[in-house]
N, C-alpha and C. Protein backbone atom coordinates (compact mmCIF):
# COMPACT_ATOMS: atom_id res chain seq x y z
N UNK A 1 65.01 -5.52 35.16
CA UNK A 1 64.32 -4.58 36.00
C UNK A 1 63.70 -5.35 37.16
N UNK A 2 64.19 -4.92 38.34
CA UNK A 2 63.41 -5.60 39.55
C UNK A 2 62.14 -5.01 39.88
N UNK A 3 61.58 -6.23 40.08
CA UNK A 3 59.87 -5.79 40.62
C UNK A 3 60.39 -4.98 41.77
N UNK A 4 60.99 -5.23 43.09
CA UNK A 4 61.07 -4.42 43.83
C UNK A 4 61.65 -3.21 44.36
N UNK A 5 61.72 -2.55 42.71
CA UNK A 5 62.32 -1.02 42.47
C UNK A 5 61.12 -0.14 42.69
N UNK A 6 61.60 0.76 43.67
CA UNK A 6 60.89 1.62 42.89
C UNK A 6 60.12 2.55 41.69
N UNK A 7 59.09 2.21 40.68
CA UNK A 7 59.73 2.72 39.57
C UNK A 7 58.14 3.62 39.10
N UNK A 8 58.63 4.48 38.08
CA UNK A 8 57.59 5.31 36.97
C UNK A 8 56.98 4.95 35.79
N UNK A 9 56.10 4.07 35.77
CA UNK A 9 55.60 3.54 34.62
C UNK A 9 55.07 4.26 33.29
N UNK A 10 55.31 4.93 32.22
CA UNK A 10 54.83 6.22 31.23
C UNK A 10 54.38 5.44 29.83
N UNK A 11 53.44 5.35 29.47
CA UNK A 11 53.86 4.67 28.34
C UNK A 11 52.40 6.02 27.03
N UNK A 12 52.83 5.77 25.98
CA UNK A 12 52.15 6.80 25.44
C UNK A 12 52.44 6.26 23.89
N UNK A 13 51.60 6.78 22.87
CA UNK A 13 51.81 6.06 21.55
C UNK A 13 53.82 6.31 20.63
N UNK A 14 54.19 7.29 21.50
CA UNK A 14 55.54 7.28 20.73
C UNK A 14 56.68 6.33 21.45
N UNK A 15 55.80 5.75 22.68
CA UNK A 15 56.95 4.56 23.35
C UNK A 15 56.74 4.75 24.66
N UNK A 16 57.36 3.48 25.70
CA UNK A 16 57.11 3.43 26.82
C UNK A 16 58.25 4.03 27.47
N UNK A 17 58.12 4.81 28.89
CA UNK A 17 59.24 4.78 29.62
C UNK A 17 59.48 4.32 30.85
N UNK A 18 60.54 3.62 31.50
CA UNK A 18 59.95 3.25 33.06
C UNK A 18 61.35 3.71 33.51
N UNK A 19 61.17 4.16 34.74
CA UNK A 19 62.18 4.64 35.62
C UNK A 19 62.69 4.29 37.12
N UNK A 20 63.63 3.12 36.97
CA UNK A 20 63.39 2.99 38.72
C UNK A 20 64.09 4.19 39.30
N UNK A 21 64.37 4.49 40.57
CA UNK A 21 64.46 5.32 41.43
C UNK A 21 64.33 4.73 42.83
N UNK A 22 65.07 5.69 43.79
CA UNK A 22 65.33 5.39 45.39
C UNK A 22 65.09 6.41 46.82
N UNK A 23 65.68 6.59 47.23
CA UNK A 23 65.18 7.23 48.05
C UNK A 23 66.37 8.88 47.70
N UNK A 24 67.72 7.83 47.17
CA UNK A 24 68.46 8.60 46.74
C UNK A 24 68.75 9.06 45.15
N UNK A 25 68.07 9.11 44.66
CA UNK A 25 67.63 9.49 42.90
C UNK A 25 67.53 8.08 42.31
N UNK A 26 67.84 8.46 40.82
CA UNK A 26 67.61 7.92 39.87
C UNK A 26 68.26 6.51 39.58
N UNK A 27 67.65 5.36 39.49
CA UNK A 27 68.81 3.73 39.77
C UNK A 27 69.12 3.63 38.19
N UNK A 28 67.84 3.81 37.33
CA UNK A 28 68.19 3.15 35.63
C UNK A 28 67.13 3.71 35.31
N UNK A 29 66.49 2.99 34.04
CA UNK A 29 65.68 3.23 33.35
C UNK A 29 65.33 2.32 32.24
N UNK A 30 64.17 2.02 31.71
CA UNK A 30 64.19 0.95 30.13
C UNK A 30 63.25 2.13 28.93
N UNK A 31 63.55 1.90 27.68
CA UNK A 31 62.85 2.82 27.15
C UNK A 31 62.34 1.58 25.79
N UNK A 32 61.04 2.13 25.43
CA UNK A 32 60.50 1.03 24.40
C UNK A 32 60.04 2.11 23.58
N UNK A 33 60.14 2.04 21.93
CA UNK A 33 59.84 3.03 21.12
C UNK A 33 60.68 4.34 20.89
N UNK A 34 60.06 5.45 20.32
CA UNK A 34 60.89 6.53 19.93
C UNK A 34 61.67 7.48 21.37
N UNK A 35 61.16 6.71 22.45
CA UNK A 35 61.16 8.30 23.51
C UNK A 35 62.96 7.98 23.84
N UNK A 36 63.36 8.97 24.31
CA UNK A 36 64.76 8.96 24.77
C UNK A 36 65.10 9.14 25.90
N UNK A 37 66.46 9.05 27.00
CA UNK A 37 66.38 9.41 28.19
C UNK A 37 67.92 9.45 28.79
N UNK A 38 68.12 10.59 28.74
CA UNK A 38 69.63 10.39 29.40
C UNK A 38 70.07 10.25 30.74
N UNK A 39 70.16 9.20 31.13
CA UNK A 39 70.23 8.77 32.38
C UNK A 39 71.42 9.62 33.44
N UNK A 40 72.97 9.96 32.60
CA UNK A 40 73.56 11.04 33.64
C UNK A 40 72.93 12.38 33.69
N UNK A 41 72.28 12.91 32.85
CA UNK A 41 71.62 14.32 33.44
C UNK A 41 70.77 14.09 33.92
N UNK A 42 69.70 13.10 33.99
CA UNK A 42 68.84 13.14 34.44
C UNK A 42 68.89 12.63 36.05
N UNK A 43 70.36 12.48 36.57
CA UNK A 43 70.66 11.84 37.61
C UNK A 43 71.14 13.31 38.74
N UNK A 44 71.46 13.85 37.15
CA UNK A 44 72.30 14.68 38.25
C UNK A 44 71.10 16.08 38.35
N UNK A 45 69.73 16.21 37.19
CA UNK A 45 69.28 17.18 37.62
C UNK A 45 68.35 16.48 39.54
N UNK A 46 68.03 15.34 38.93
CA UNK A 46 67.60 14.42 40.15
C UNK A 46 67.88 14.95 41.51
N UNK A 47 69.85 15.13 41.36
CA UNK A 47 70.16 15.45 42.93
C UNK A 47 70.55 16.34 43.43
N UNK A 48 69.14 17.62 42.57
CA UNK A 48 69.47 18.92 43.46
C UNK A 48 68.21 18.75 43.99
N UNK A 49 67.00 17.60 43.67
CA UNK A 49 66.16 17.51 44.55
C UNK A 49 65.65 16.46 45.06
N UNK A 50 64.29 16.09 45.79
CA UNK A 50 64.61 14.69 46.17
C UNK A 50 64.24 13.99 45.08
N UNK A 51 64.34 12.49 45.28
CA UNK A 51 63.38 11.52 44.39
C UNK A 51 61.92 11.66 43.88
N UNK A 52 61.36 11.55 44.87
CA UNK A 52 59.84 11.83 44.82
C UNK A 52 59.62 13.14 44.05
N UNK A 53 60.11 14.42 44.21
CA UNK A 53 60.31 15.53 43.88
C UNK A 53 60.12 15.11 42.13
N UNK A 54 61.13 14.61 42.01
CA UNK A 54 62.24 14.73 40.51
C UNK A 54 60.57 13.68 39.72
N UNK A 55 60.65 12.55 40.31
CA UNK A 55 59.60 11.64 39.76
C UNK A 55 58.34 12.47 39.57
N UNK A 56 57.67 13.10 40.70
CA UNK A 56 56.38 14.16 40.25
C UNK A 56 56.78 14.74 39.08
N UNK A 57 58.10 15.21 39.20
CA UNK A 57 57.76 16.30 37.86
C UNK A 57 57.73 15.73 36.75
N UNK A 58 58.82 14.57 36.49
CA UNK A 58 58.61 13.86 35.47
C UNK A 58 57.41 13.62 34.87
N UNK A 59 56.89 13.13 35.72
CA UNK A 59 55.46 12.48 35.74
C UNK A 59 54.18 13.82 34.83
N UNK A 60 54.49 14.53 35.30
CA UNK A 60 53.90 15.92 35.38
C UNK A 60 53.97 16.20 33.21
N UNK A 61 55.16 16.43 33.31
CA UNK A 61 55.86 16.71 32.37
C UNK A 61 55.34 15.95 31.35
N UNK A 62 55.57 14.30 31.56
CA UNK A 62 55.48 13.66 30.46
C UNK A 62 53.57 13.63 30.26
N UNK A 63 52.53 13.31 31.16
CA UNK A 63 51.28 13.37 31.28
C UNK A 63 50.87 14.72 30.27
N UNK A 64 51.51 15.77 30.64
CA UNK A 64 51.62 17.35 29.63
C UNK A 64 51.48 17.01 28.21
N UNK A 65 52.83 16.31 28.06
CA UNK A 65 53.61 16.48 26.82
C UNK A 65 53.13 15.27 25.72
N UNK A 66 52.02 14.61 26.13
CA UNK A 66 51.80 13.55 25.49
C UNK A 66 50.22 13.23 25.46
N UNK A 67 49.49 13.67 26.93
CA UNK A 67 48.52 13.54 27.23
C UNK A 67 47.96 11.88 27.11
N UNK A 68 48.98 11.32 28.14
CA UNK A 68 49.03 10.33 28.75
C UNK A 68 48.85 9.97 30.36
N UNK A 69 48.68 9.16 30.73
CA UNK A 69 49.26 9.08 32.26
C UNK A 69 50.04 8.33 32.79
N UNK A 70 51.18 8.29 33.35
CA UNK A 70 51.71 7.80 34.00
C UNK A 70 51.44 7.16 35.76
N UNK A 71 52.24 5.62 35.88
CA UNK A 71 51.84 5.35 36.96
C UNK A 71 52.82 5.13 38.00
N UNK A 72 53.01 5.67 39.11
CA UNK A 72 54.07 5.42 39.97
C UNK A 72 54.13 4.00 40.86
N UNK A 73 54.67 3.35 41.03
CA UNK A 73 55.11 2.07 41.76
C UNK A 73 55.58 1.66 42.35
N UNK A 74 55.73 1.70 43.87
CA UNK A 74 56.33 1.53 44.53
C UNK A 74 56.81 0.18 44.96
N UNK A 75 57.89 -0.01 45.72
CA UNK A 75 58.35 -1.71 46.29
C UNK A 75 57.30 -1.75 47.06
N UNK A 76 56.97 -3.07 46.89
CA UNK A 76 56.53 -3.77 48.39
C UNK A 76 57.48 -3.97 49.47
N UNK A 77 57.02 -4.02 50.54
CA UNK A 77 57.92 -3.98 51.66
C UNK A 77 57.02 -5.12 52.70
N UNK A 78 57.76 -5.92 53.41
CA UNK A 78 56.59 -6.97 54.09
C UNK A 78 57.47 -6.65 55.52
């Protein structure tokens, strides 16, 4: 995983999730613990909207569903 991905940091007691992402969806993902993640649907629900879009909701979703928080991360850029 490159530091200079964009990525979604989630982590919560049933496992961590991180998600890089671009300007144009979804790049990968790493998963630690029970959580799961299917990377082609989740690519392709990705690109009926933008990135940022798709990542809020995620974000949204998983913070809901766990009552956790997630942290977004962006590249540095110099």
């Amino acid at each position: 995983m490159s530091e200079s991905s964009d990525r979604l940091e989630c982590k919560s007691s049933n496992g961590n999730i991180t998600i890089l992402y671009d300007e144009k969806g979804v790049i990968g993902y790493s998963t630690i613990g029970s959580l799961s993640y299917d990377l082609y649907d989740e690519q392709e629900i990705a690109s009926k909207m933008s990135a940022s879009n798709y990542i809020n909701q995620y974000k949204i979703n998983f913070e809901n569903s766990y009552d956790e928080t997630c942290i977004i991360k962006e590249k540095f850029i110099r």
